[in-house]
Protein backbone atom coordinates (compact mmCIF):
# COMPACT_ATOMS: atom_id res chain seq x y z
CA UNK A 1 280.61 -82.59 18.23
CA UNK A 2 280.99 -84.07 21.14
CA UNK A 3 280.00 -87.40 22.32
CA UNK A 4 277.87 -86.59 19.18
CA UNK A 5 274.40 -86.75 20.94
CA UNK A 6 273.19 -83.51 19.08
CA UNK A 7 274.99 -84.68 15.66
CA UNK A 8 272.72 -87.97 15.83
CA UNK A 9 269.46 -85.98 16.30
CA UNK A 10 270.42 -83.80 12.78
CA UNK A 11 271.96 -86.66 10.62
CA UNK A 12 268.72 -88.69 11.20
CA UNK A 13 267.33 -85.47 9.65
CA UNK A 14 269.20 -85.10 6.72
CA UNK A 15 267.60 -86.31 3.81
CA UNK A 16 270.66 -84.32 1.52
CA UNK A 17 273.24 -82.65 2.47
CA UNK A 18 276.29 -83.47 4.74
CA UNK A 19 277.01 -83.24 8.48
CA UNK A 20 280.93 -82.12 9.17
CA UNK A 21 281.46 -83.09 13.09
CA UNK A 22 283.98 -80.78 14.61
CA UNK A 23 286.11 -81.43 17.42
CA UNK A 24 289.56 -81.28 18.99
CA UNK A 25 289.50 -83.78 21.35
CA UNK A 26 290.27 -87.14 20.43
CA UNK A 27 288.69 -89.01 22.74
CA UNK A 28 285.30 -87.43 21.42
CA UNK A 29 286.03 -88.70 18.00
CA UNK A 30 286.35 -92.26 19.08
CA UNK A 31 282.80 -92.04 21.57
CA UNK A 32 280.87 -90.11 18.24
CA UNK A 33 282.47 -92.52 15.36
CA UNK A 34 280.88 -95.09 17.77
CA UNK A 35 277.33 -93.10 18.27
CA UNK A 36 277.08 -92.55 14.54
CA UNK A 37 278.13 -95.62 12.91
CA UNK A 38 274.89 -96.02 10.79
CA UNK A 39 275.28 -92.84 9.09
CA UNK A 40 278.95 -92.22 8.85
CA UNK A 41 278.04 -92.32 4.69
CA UNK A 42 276.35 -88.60 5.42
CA UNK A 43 279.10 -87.20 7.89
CA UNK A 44 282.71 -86.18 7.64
CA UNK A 45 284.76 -85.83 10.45
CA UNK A 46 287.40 -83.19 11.69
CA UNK A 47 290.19 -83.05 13.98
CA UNK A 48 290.53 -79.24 14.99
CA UNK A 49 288.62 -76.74 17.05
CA UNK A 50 285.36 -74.83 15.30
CA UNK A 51 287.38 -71.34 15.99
CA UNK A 52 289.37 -72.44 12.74
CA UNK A 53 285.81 -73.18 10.67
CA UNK A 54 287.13 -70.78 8.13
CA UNK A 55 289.90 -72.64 7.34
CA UNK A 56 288.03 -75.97 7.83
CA UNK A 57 285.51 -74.68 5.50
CA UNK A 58 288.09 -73.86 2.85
CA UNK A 59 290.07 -77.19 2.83
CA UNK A 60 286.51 -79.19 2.38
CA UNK A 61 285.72 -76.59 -0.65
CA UNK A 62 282.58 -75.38 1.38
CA UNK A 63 281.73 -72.13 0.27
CA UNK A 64 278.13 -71.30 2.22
CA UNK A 65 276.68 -73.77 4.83
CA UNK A 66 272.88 -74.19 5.87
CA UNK A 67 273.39 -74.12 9.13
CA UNK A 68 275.95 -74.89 12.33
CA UNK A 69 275.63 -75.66 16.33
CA UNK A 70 278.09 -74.55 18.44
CA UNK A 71 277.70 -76.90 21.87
CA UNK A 72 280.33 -74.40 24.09
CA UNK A 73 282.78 -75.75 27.32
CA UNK A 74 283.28 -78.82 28.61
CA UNK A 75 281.09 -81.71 27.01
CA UNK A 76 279.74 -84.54 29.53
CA UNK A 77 282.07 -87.25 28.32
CA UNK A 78 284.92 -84.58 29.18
CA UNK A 79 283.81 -84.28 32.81
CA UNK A 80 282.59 -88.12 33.10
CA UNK A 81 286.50 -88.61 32.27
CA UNK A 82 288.13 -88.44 35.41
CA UNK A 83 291.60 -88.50 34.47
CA UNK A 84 291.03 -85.35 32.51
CA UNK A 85 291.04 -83.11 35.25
CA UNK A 86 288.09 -81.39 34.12
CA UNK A 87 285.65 -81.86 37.33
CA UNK A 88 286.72 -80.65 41.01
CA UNK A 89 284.38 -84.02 41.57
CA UNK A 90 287.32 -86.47 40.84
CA UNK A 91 291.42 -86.42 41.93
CA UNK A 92 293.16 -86.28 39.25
CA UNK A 93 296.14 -84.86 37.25
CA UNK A 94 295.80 -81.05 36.40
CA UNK A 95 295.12 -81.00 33.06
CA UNK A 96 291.68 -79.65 31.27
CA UNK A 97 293.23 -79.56 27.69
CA UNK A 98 289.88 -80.80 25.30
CA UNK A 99 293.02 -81.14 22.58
CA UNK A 100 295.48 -83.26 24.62
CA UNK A 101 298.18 -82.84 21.81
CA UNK A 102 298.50 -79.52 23.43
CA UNK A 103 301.24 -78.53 25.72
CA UNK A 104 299.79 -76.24 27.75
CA UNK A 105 297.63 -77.50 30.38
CA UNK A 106 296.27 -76.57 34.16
CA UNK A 107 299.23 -77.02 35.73
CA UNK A 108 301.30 -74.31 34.18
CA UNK A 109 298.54 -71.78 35.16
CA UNK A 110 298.28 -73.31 38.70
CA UNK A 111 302.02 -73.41 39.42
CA UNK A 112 303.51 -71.05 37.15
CA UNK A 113 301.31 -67.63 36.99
CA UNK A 114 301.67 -65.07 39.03
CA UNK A 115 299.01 -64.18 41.82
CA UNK A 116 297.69 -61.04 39.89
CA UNK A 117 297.46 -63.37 36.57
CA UNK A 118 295.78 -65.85 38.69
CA UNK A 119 293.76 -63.03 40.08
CA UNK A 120 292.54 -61.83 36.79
CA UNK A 121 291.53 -65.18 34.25
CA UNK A 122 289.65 -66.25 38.31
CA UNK A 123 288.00 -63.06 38.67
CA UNK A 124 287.26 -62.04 34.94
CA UNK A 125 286.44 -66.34 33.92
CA UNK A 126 285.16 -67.74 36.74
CA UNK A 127 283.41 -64.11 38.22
CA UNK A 128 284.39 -65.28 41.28
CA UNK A 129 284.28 -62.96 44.21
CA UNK A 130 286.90 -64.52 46.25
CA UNK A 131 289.33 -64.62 43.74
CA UNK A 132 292.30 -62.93 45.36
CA UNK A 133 292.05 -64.94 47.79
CA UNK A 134 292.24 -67.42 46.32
CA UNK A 135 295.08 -66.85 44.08
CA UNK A 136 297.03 -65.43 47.28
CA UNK A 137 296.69 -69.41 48.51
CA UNK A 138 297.62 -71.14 45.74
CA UNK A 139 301.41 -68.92 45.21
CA UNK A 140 301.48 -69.82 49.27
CA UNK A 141 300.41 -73.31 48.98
CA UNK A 142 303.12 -73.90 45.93
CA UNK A 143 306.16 -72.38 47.24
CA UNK A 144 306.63 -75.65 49.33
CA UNK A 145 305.73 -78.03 46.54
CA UNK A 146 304.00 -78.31 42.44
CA UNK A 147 300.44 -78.54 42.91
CA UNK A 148 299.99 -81.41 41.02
CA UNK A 149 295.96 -82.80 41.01
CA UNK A 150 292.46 -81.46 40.88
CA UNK A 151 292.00 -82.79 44.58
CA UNK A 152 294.83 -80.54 46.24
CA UNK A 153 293.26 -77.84 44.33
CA UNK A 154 289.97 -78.14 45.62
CA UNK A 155 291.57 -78.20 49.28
CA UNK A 156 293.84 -75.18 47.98
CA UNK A 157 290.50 -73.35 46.86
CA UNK A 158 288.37 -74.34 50.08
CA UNK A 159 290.87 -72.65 52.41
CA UNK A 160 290.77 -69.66 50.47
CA UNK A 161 287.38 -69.23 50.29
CA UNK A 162 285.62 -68.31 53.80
CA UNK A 163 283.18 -71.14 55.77
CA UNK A 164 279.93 -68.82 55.96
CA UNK A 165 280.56 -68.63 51.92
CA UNK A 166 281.05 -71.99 51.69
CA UNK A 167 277.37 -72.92 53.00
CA UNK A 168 275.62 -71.17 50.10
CA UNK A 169 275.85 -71.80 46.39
CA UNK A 170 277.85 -74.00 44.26
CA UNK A 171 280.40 -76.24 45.21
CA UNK A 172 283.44 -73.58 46.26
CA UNK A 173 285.98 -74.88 43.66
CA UNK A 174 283.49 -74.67 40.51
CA UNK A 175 284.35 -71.20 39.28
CA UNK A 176 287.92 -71.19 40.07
CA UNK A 177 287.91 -74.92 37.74
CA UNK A 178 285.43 -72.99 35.02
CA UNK A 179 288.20 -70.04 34.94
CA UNK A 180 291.22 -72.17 34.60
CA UNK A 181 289.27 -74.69 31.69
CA UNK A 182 288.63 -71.27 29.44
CA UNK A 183 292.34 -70.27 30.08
CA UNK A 184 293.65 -73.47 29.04
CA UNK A 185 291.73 -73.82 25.90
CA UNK A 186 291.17 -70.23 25.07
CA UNK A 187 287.49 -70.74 24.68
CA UNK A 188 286.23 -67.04 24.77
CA UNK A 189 288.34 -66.05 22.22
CA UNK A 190 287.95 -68.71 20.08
CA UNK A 191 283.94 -68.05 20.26
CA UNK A 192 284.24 -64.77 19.24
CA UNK A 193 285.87 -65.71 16.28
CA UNK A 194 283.77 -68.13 15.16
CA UNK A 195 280.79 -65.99 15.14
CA UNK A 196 282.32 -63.53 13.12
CA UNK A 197 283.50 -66.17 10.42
CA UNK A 198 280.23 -68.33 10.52
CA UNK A 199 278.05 -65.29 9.62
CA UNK A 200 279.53 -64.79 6.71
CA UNK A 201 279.45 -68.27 5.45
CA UNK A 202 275.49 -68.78 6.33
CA UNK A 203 273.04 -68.87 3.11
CA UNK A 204 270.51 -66.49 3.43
CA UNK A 205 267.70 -68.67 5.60
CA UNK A 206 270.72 -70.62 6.98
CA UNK A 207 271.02 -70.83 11.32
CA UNK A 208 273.78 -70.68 13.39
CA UNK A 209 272.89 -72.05 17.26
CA UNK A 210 275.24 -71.81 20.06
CA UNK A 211 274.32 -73.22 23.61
CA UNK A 212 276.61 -71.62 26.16
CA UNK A 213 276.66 -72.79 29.60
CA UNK A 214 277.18 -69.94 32.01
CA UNK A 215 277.25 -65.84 31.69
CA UNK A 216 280.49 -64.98 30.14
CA UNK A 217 279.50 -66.60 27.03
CA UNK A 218 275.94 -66.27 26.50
CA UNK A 219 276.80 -62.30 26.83
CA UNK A 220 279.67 -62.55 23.99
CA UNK A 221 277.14 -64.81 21.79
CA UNK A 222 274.67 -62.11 22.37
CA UNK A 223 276.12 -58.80 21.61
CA UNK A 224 278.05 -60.35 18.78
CA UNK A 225 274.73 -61.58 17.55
CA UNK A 226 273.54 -58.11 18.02
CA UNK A 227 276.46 -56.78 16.24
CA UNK A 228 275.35 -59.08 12.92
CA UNK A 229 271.98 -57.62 12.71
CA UNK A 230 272.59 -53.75 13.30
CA UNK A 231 276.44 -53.63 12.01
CA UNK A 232 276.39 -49.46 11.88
CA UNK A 233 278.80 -47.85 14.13
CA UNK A 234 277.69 -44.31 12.94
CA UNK A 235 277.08 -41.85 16.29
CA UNK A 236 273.59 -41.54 16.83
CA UNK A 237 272.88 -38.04 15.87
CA UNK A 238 273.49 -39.13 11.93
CA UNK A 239 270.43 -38.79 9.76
CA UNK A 240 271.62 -41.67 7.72
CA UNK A 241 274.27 -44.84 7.84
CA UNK A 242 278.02 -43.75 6.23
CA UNK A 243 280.00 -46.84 8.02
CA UNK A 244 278.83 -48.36 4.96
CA UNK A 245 278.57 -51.77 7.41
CA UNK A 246 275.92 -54.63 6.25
CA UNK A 247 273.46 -56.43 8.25
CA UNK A 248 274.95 -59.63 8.26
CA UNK A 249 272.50 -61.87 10.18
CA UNK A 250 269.01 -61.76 12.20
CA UNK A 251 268.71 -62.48 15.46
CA UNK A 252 265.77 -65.41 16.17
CA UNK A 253 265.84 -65.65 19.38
CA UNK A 254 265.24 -62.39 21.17
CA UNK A 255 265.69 -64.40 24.41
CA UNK A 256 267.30 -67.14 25.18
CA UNK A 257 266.11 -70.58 24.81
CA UNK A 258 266.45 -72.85 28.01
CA UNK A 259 266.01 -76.15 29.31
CA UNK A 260 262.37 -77.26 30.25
CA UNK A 261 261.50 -78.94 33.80
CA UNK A 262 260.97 -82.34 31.78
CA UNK A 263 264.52 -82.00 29.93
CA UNK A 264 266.08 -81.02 33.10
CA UNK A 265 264.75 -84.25 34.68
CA UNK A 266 265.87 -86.40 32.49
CA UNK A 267 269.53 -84.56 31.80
CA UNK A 268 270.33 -82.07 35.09
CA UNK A 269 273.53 -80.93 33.25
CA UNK A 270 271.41 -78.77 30.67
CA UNK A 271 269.89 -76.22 34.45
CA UNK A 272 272.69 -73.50 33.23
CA UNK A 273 272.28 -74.17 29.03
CA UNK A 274 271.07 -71.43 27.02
CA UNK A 275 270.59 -71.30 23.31
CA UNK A 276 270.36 -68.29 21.14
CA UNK A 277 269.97 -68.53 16.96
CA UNK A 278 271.20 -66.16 14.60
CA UNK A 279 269.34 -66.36 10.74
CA UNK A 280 271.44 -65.68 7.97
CA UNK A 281 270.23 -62.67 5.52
CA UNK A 282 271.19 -61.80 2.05
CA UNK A 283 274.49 -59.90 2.15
């Protein structure tokens, strides 16, 4: 859901029906209840994160559904909140939980894993080519004291990373902060999962949209999408399917949908965004 921007668009739409807003974050709640006042007679709301929609389904006595959005990462309200820790932009406590009733947060990554874990969620997350180097500063820069906010992070980060690489590019510290946010809040595998349960809840005709925001997940959206439409995992040299496996979905978009130069203008955020739909078939 969000700061519930998208849900507005749809529940001016709905003529029956009902909207069910998902998020984890509280602070989105508060910021959407807000947004969608006028129609909160068409919408019900839910505390938890859209990789439990099977269970979220279940407990509102929702068998199929006509459709979902998935809006993946960090949502503008999250990175317009300073104190989250979210953007490398802002000092602030190391944190980057979207459910803050969470324990786990930055920090414990930051100060707690090793440099070969650190290596792997910077390299493998944030595709970072500097990441051992990076991960080699921050166990050096902690043995004399906690790193404790997004700002001695950033200076952590732009030691590691070399001056001539530092000219080109994104700011230095925005992979390294993209890799530690899907750590955090497990947001790849969560994904995954929710494709595979949403699939199976969509009535034939029914859409499921997700809008990822950089590579990692636009790749698992799209060979999981993929996997919906042509299920078989038969070797090629079979005449005929034996898996027994069932097309479970139909891909729509083919490529992926992205921001035009007059959205862009008007919201700079969406330059990265990237939609792909997935149709729902008779199973």
């Amino acid at each position: 859901m969000g700061g519930g921007g998208h849900s507005l668009e749809i529940v001016k739409k709905l003529t029956t029906g009902r909207l069910i807003c998902i998020d984890q974050d509280q602070n989105a709640h508060k910021a959407a209840r807000e947004k969608l006042k006028e129609y909160l007679d068409k919408i019900t709301f839910v505390h938890d994160n859209f990789g439990n929609i099977e269970n979220i389904l279940n407990q509102l006595e929702i068998e199929k559904i006509d459709g979902m959005l998935l809006d993946i990462g960090v949502s503008s309200h999250q990175l317009d909140e300073a104190e989250r820790g979210f953007s490398y932009q802002h000092d602030a406590p190391l944190d980057m939980r979207m459910d803050m009733t969470k324990p786990f947060s930055a920090y414990e990554i930051v100060n707690e894993y090793n440099e070969d874990e650190l290596n792997r969620i910077i390299f493998s997350y944030g595709e970072e080519r500097w990441a051992r180097r990076i991960a080699q500063f921050i166990v050096k820069e902690r043995q004399d004291k906690p790193i404790e906010t997004t700002g001695e992070l950033v200076d952590v980060i732009k030691k590691a990373v070399p001056k001539g690489a530092r000219k080109d590019g994104p700011h230095p510290a925005k992979r390294t902060f993209q890799a530690i946010r899907i750590e955090v809040n497990g947001e790849l595998e969560v994904l995954q999962r929710a494709i595979d349960d949403v699939s199976h809840r969509l009535n034939p005709g029914g859409r499921l949209c997700i809008i990822t925001f950089h590579s990692l997940e636009d790749r698992i959206v799209k060979e999981a999408f993929r996997k919906q439409e042509n299920p078989c995992i038969c070797p090629p040299q079979f005449p005929v399917c034996v898996c027994g496996r069932k097309q479970t979905g139909r891909v729509i978009t083919r490529k992926p949908i992205i921001a035009s130069e007059e959205e862009l203008a008007a919201n700079p955020r969406a330059r990265s965004a990237k939609l792909r739909v997935l149709e729902g078939v008779e199973k």
